[in-house]
N, C-alpha and C. Protein backbone atom coordinates (compact mmCIF):
# COMPACT_ATOMS: atom_id res chain seq x y z
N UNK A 1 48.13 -227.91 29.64
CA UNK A 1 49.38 -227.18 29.36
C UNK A 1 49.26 -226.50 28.01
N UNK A 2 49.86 -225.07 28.31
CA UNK A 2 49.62 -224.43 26.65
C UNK A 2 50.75 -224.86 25.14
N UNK A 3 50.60 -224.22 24.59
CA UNK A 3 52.36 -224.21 23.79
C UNK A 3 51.39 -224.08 22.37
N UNK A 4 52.37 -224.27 21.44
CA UNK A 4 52.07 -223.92 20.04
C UNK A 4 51.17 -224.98 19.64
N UNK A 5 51.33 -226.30 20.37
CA UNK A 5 50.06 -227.69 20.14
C UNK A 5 48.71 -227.56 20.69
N UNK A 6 49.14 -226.60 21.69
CA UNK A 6 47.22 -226.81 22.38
C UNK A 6 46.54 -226.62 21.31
N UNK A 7 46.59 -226.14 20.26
CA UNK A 7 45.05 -226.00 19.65
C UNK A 7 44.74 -227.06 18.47
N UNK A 8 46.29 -227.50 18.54
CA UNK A 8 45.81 -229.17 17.33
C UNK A 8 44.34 -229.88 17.79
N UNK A 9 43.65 -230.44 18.55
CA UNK A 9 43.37 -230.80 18.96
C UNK A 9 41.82 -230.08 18.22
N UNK A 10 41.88 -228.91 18.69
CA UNK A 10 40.40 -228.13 18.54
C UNK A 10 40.46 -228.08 17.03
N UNK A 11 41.67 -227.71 16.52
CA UNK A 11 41.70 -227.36 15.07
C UNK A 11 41.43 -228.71 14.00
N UNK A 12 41.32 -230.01 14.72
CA UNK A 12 41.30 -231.20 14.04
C UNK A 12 39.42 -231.47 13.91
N UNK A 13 39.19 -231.04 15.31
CA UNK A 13 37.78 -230.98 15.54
C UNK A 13 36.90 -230.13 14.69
N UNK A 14 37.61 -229.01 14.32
CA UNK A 14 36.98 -227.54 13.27
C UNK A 14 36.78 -228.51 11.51
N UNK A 15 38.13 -229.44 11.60
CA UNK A 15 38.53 -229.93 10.15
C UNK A 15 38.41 -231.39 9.88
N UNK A 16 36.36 -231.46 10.35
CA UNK A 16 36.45 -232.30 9.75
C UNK A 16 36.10 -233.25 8.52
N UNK A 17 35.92 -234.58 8.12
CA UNK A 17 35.89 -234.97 7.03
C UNK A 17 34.51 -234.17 6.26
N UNK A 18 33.88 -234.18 6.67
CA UNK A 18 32.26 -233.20 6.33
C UNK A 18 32.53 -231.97 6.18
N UNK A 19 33.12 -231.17 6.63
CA UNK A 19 33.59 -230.00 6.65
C UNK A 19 34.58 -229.31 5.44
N UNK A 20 35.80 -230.51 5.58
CA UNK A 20 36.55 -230.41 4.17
C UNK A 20 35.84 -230.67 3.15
N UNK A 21 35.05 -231.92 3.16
CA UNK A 21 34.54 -232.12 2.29
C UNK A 21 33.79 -231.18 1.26
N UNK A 22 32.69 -230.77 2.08
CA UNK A 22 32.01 -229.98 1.58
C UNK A 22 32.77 -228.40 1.16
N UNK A 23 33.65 -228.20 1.02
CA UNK A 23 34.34 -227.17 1.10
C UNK A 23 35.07 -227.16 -0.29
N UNK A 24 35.57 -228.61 -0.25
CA UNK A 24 36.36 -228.81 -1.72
C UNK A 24 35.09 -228.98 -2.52
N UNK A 25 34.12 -229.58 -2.35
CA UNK A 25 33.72 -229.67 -3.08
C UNK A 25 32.84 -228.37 -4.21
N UNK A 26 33.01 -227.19 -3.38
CA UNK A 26 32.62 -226.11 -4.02
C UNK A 26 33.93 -224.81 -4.73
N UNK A 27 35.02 -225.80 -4.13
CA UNK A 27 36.09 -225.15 -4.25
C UNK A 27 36.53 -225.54 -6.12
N UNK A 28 37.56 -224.28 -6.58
CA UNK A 28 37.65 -224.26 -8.11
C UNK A 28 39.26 -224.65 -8.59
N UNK A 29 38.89 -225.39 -9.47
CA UNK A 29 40.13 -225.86 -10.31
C UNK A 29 41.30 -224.55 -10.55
N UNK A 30 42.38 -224.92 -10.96
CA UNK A 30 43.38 -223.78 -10.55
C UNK A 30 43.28 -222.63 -11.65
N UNK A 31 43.30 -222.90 -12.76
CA UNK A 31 42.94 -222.22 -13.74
C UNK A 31 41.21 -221.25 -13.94
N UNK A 32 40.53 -222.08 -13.54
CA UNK A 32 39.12 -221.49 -12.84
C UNK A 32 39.22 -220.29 -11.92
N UNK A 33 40.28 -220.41 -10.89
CA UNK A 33 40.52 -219.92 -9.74
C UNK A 33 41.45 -218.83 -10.47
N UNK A 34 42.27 -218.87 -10.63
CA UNK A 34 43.04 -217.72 -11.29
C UNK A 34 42.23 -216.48 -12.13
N UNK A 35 41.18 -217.11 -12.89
CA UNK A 35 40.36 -216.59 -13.71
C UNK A 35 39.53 -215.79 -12.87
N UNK A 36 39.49 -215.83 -11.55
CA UNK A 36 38.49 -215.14 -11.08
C UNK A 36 39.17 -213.88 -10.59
N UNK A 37 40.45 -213.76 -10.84
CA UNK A 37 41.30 -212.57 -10.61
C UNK A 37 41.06 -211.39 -11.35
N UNK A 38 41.32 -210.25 -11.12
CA UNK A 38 41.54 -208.97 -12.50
C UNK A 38 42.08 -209.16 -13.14
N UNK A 39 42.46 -208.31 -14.21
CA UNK A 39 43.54 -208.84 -15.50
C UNK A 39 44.91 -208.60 -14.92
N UNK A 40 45.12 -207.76 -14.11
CA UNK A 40 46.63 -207.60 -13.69
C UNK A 40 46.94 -208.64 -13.35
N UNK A 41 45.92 -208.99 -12.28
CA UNK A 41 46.45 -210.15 -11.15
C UNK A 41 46.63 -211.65 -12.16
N UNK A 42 45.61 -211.66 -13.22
CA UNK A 42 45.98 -212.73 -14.02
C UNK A 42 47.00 -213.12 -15.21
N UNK A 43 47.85 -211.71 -14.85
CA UNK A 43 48.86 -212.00 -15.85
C UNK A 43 49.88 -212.19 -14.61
N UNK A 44 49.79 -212.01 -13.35
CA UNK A 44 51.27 -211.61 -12.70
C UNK A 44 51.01 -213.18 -12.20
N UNK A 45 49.89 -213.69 -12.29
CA UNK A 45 49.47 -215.61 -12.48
C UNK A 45 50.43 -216.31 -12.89
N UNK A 46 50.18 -215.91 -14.49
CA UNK A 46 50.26 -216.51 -15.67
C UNK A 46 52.30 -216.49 -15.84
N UNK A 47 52.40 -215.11 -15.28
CA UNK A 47 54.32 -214.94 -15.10
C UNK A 47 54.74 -215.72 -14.14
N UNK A 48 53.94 -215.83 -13.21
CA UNK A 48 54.70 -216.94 -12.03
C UNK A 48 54.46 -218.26 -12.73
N UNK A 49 53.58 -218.90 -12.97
CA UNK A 49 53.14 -220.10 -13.72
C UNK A 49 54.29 -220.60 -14.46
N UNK A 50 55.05 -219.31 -15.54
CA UNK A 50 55.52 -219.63 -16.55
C UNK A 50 57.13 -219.91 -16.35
N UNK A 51 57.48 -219.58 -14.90
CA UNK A 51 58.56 -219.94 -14.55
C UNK A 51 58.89 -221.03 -13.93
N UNK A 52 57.64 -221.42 -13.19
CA UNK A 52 57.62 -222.82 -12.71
C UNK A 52 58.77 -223.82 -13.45
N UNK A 53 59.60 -224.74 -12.97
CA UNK A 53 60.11 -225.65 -13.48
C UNK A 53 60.27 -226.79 -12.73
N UNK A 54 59.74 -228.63 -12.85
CA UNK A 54 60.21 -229.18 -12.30
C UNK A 54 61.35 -230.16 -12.43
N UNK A 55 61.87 -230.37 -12.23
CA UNK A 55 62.92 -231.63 -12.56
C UNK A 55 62.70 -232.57 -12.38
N UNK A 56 63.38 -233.55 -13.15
CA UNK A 56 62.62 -234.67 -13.92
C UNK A 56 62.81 -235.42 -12.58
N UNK A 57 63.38 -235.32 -11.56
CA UNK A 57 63.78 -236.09 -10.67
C UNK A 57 62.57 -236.34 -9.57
N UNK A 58 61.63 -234.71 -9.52
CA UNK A 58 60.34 -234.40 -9.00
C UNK A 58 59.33 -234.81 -9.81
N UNK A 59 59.28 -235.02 -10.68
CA UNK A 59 58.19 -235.35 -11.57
C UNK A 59 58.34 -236.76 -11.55
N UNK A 60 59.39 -237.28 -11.58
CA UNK A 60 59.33 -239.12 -10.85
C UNK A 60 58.68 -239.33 -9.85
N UNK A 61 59.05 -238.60 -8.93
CA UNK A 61 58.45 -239.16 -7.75
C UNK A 61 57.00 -238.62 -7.53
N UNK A 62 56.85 -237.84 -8.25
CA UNK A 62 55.27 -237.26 -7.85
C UNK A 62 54.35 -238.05 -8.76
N UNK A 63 55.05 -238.43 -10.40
CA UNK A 63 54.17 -239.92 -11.42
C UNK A 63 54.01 -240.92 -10.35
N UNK A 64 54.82 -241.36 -9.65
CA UNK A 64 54.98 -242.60 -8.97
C UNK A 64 54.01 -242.22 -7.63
N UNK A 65 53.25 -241.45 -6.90
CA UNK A 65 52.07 -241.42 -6.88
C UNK A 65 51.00 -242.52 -6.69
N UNK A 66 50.74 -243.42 -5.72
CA UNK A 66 49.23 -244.31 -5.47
C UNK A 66 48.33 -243.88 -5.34
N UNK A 67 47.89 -243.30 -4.04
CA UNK A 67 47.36 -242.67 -3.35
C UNK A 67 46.65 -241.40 -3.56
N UNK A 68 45.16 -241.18 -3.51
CA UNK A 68 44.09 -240.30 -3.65
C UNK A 68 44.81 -238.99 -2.81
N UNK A 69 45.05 -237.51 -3.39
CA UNK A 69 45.24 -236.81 -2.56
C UNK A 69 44.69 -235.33 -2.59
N UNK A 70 43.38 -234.95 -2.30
CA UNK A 70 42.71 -233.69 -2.09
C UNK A 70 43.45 -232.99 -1.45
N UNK A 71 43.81 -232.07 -2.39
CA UNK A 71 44.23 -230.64 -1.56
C UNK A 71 43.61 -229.22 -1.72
N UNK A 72 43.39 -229.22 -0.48
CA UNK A 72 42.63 -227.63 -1.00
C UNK A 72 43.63 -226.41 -0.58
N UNK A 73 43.27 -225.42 -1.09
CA UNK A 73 44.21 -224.40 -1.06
C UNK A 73 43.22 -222.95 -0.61
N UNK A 74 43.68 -222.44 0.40
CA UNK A 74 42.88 -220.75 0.88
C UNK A 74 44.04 -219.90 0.19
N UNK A 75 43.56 -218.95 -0.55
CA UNK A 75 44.22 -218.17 -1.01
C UNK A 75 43.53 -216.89 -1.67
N UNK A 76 44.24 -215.57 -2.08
CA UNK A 76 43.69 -214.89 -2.17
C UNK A 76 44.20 -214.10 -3.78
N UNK A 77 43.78 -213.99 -4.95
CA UNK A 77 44.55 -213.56 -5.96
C UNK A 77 44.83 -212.12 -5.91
N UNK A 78 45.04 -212.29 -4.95
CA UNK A 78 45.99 -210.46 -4.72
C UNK A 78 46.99 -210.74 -3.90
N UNK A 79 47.34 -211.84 -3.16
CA UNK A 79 48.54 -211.89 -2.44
C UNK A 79 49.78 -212.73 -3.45
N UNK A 80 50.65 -211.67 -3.08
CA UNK A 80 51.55 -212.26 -3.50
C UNK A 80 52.70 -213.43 -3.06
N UNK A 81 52.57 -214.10 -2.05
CA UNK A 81 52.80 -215.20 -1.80
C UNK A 81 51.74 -215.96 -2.00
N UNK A 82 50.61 -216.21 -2.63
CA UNK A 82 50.47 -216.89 -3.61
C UNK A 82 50.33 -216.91 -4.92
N UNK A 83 50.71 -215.37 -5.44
CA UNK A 83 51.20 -215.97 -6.62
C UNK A 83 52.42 -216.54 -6.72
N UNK A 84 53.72 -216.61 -6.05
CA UNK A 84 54.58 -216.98 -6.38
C UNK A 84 54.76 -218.33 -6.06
N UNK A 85 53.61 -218.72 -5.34
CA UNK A 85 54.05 -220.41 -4.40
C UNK A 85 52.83 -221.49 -5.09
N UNK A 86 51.36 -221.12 -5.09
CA UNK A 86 50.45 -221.41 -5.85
C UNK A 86 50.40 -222.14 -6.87
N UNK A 87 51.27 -221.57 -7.83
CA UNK A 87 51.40 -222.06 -9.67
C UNK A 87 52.53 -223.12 -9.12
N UNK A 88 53.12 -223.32 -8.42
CA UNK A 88 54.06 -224.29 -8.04
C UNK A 88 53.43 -225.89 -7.52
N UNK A 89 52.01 -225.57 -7.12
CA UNK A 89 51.59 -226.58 -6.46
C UNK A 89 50.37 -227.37 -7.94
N UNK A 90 50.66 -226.27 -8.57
CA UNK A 90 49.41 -226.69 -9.79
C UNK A 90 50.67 -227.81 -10.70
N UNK A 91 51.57 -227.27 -10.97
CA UNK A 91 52.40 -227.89 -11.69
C UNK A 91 52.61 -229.49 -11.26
N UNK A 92 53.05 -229.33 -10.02
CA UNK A 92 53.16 -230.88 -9.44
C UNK A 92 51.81 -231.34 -9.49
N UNK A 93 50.78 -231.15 -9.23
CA UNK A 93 49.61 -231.68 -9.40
C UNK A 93 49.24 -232.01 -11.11
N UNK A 94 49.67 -231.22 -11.80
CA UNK A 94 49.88 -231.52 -13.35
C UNK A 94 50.19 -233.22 -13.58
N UNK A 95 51.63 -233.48 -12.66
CA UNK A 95 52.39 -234.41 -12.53
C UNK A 95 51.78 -235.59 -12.49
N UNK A 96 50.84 -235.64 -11.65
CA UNK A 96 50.01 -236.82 -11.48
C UNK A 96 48.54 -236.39 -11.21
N UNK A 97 47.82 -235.85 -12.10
CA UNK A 97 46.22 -235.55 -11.79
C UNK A 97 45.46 -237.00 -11.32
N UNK A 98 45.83 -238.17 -11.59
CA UNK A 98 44.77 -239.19 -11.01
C UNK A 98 44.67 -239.48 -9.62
N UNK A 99 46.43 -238.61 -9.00
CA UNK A 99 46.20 -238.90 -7.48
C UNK A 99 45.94 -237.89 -6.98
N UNK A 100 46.45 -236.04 -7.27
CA UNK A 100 46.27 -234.89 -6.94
C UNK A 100 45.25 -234.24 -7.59
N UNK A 101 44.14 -233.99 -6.53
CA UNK A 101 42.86 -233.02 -6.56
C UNK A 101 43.36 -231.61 -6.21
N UNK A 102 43.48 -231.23 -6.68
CA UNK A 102 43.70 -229.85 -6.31
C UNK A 102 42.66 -228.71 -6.77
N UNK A 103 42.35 -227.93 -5.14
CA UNK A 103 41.47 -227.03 -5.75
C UNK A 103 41.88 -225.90 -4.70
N UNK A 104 40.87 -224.42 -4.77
CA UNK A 104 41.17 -223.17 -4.74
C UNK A 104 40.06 -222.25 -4.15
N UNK A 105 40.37 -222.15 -2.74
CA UNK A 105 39.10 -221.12 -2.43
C UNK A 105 39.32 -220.46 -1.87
N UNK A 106 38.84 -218.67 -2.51
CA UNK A 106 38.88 -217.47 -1.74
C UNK A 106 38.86 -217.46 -0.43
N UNK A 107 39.84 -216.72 0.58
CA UNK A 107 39.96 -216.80 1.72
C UNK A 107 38.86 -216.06 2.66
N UNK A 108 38.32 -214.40 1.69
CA UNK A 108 37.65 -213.94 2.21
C UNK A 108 36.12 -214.70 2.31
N UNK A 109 35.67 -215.43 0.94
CA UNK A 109 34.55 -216.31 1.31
C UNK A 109 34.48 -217.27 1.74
N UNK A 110 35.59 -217.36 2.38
CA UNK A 110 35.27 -218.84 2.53
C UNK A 110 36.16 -218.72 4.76
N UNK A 111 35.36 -217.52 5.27
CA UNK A 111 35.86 -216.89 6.30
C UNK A 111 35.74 -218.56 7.39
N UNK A 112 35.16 -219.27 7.18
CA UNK A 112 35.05 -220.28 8.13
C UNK A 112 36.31 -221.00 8.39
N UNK A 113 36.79 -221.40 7.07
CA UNK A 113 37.96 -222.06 6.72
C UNK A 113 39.02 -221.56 7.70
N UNK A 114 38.97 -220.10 6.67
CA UNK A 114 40.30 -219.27 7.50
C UNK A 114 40.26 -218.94 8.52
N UNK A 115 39.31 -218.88 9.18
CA UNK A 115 39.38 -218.98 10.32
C UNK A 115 40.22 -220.68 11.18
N UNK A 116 39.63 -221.47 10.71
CA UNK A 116 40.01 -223.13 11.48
C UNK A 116 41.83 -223.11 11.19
N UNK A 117 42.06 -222.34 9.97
CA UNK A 117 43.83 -222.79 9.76
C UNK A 117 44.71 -221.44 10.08
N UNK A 118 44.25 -220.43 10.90
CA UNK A 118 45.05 -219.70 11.80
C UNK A 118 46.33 -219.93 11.59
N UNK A 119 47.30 -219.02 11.01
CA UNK A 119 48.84 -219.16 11.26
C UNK A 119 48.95 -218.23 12.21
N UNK A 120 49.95 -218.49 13.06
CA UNK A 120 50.81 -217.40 13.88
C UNK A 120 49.26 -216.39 14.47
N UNK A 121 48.07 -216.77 14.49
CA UNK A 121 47.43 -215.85 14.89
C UNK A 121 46.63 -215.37 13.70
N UNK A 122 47.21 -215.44 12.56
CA UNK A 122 46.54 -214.80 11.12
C UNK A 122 45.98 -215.82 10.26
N UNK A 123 44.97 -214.78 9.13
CA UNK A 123 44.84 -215.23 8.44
C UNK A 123 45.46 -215.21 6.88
N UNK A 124 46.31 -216.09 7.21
CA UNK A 124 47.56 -216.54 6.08
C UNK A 124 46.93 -217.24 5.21
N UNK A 125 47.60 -216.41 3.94
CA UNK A 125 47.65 -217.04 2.79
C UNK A 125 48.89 -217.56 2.32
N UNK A 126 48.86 -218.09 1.48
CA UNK A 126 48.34 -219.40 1.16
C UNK A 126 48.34 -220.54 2.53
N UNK A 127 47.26 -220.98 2.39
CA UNK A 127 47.65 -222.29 3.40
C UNK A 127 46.79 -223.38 2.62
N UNK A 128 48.04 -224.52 2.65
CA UNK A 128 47.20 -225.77 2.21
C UNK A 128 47.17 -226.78 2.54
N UNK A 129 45.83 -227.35 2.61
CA UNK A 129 45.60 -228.71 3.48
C UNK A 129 45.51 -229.89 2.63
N UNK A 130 45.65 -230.77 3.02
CA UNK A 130 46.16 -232.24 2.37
C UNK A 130 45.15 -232.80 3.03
N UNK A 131 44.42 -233.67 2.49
CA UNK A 131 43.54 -234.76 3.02
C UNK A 131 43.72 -236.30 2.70
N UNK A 132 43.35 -237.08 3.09
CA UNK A 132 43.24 -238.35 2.25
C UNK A 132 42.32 -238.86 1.88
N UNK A 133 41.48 -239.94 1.00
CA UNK A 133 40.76 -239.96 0.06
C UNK A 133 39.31 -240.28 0.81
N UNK A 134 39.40 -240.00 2.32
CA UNK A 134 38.17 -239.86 2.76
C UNK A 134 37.74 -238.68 3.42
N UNK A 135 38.70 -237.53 2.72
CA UNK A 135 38.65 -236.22 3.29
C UNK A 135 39.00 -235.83 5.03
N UNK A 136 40.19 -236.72 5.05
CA UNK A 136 40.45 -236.86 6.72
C UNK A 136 41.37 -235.41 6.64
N UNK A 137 41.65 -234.63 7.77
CA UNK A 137 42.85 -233.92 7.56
C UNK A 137 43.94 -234.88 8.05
N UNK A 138 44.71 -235.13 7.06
CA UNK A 138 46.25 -235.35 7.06
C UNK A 138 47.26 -234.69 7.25
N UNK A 139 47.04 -233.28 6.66
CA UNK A 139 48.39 -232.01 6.90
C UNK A 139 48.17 -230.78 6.54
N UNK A 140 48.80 -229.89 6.79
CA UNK A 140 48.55 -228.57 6.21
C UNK A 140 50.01 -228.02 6.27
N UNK A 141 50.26 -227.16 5.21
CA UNK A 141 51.62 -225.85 5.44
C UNK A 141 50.56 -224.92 4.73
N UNK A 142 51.85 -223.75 5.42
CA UNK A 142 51.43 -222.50 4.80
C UNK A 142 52.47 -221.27 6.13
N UNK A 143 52.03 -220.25 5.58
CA UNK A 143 52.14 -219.37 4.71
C UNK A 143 53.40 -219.49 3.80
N UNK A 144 54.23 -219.62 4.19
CA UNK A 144 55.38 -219.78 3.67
C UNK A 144 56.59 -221.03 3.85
N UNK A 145 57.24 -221.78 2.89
CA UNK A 145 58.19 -222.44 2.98
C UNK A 145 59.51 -222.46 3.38
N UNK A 146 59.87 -222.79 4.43
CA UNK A 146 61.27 -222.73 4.90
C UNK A 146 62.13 -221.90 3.84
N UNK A 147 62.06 -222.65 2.58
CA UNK A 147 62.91 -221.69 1.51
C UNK A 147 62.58 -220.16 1.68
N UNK A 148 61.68 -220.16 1.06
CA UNK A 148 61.25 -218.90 1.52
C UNK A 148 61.08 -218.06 2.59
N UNK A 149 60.61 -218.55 3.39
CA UNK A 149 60.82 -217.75 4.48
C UNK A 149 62.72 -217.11 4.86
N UNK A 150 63.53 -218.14 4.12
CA UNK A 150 65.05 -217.71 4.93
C UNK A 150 64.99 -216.12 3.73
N UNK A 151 64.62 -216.69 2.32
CA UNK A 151 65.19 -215.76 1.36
C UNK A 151 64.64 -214.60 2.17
N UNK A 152 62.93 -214.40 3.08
CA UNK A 152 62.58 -213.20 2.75
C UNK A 152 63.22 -212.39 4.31
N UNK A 153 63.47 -213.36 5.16
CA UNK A 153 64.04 -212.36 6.43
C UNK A 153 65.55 -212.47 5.88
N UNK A 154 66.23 -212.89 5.63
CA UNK A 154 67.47 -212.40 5.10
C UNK A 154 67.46 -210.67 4.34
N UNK A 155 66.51 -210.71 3.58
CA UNK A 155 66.28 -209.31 2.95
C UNK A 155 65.39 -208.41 4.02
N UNK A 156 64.75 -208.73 4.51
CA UNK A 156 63.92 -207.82 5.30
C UNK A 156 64.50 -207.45 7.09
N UNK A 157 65.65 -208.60 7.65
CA UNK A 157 66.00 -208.46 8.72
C UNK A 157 67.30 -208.24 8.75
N UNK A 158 67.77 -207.98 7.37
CA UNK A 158 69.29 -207.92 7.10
C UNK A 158 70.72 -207.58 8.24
N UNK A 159 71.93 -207.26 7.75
CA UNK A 159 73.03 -207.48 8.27
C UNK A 159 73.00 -207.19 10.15
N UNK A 160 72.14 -206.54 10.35
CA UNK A 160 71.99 -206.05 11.51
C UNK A 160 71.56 -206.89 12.79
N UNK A 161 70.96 -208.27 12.12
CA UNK A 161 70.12 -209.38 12.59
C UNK A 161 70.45 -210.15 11.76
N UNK A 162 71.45 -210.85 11.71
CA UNK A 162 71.82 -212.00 11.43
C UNK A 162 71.24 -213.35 11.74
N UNK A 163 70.18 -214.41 10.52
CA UNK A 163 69.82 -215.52 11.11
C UNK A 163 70.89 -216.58 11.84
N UNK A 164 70.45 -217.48 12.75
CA UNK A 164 71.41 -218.60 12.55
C UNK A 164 70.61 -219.30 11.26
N UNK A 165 71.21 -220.51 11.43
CA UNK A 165 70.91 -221.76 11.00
C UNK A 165 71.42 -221.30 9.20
N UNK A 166 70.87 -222.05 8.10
CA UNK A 166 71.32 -222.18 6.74
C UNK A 166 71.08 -220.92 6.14
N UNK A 167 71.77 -220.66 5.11
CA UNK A 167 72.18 -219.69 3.92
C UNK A 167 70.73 -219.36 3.08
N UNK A 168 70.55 -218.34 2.90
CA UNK A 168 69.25 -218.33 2.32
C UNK A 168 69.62 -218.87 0.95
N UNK A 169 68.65 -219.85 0.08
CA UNK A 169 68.78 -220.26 -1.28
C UNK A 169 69.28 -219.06 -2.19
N UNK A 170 69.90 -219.33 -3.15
CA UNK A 170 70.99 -219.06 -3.79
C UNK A 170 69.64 -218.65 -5.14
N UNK A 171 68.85 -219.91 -5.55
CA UNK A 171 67.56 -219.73 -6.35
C UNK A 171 66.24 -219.54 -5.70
N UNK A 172 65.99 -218.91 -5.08
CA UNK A 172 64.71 -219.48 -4.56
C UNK A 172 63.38 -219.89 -5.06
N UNK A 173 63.35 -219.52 -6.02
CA UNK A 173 61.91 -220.14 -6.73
C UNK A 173 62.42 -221.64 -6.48
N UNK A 174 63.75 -222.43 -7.45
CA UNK A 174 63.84 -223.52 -6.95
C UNK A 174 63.49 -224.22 -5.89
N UNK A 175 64.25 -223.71 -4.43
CA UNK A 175 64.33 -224.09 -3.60
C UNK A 175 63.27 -224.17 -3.19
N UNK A 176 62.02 -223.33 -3.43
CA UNK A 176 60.46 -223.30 -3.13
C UNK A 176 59.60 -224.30 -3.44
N UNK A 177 60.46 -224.97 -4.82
CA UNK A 177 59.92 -225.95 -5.63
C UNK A 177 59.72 -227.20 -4.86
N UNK A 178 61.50 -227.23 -4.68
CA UNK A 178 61.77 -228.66 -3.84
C UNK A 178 61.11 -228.52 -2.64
N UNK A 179 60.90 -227.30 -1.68
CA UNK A 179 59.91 -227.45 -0.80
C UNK A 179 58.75 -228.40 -0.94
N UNK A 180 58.07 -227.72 -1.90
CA UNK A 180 56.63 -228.17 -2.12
C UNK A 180 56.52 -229.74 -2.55
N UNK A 181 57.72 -229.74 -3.02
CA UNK A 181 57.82 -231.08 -4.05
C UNK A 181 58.14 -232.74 -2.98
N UNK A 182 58.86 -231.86 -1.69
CA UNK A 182 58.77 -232.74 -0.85
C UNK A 182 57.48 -232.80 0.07
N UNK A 183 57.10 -231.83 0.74
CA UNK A 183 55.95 -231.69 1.05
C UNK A 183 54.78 -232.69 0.90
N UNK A 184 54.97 -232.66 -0.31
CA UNK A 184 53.78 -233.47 -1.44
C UNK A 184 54.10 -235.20 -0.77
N UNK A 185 55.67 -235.16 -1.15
CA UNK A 185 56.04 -236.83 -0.95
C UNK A 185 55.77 -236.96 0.45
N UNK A 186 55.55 -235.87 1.28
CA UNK A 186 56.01 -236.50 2.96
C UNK A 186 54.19 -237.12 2.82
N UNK A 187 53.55 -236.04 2.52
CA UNK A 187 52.38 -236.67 2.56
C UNK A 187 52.01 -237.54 1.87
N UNK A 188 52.62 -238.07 0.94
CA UNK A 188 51.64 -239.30 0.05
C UNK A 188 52.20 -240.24 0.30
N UNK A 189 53.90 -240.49 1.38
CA UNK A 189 54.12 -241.61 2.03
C UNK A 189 53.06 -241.71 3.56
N UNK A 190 52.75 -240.74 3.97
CA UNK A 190 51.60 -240.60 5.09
C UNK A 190 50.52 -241.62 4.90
N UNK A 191 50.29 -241.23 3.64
CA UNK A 191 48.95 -241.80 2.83
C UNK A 191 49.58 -243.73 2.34
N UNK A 192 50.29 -243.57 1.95
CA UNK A 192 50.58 -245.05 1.62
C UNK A 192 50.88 -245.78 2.65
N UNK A 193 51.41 -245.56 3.68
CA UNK A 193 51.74 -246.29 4.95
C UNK A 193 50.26 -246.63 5.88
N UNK A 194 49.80 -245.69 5.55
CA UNK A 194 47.92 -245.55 6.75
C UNK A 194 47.79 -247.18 6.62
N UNK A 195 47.82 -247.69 7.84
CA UNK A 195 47.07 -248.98 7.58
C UNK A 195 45.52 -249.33 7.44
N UNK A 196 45.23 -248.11 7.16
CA UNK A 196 43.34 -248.20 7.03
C UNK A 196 43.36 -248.54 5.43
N UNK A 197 44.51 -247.50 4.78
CA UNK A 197 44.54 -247.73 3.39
C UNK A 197 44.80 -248.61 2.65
N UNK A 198 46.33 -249.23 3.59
CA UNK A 198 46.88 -250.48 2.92
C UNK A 198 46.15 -251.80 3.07
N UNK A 199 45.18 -251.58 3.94
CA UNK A 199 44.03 -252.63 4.16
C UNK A 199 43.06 -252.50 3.03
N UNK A 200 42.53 -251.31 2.90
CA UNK A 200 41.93 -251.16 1.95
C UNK A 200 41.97 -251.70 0.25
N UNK A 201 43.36 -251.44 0.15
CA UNK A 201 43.51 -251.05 -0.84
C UNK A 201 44.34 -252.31 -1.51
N UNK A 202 44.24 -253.46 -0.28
CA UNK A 202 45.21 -255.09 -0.27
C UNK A 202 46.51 -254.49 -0.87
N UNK A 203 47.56 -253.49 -0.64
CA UNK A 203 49.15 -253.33 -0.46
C UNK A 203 49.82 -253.05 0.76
């Protein structure tokens, strides 16, 4: 039977621990990664970066943190959904560097990748995958965050096409934040619950 799941299956098979692995492991720290931009692109970085804010309420829960968590990121420093979503994921990873790996690889070189994490048919940027500390795939989002996504068809599909469902955010960088910021937690309760881990790890 088809549907939007048939290809979990193949796409788990494309992603695996050897595969990620080796992938992060050539993949570049965020600041590394930024650097490999032009100067435009590394200041319009450095402006999204600088707006970043988390609340102390996110930065609790992301210190509080057990659990090993590699994330790699496909992205491209000319798109602008990742500059605006990107510097958001560096920050929380700021939060707790002993559990968040975070790294950064060109989409165009790294065509294998983008190929295995297909959105909607494309190759979307940003998309990022979550692993756990044996480079399993655990999760991926991308291109865009619910937040975001309402702010940008609200403006682009306007009065004429009315969404249902919720109000587009009022802030959205915020609301992008708390995206990501949960995101992060859904997966590192993923990761703390695994009973391979909690065996592991005697909690």
């Amino acid at each position: 039977m088809g549907g939007p799941c048939a290809s979990a299956p193949l796409r788990s098979a494309m992603l695996s621990p050897e595969f990620l692995r080796s992938t992060f492991e050539v993949g570049l720290p965020y600041a590394a990664y930024v650097a490999t931009g032009r100067p435009d692109q590394q200041q319009s970085w450095a402006r999204a970066h600088a707006a970043v804010r988390i609340s102390p309420e996110q930065r609790g829960v992301v210190e509080g943190f057990v659990r090993r968590m590699p994330v790699l990121v496909t992205s491209g420093t000319w798109c602008g959904d990742c500059v605006m979503q990107v510097p958001i994921l560096d920050h929380l990873a700021r939060c707790n560097p002993g559990c968040i790996d975070l790294r950064m690889v060109d989409r165009d070189r790294h065509a294998d990748l983008a190929a295995a994490v297909r959105i909607c048919g494309g190759l979307r940027v940003p998309t990022v995958i979550f692993m756990n500390e044996d480079f399993e795939f655990t999760a991926i989002e991308g291109d865009k965050t619910l937040s975001r996504l309402r702010s940008m068809a609200a403006k682009q599909l306007g009065n004429a096409c009315p969404l249902p469902g919720a109000d587009q955010p009022a802030d959205e960088l915020s609301a992008t934040v708390e995206d990501w910021a949960t995101k992060f937690e859904h997966v590192h309760l993923m990761l703390r619950m695994s009973h391979k881990l909690r065996e592991r790890h005697g909690d």
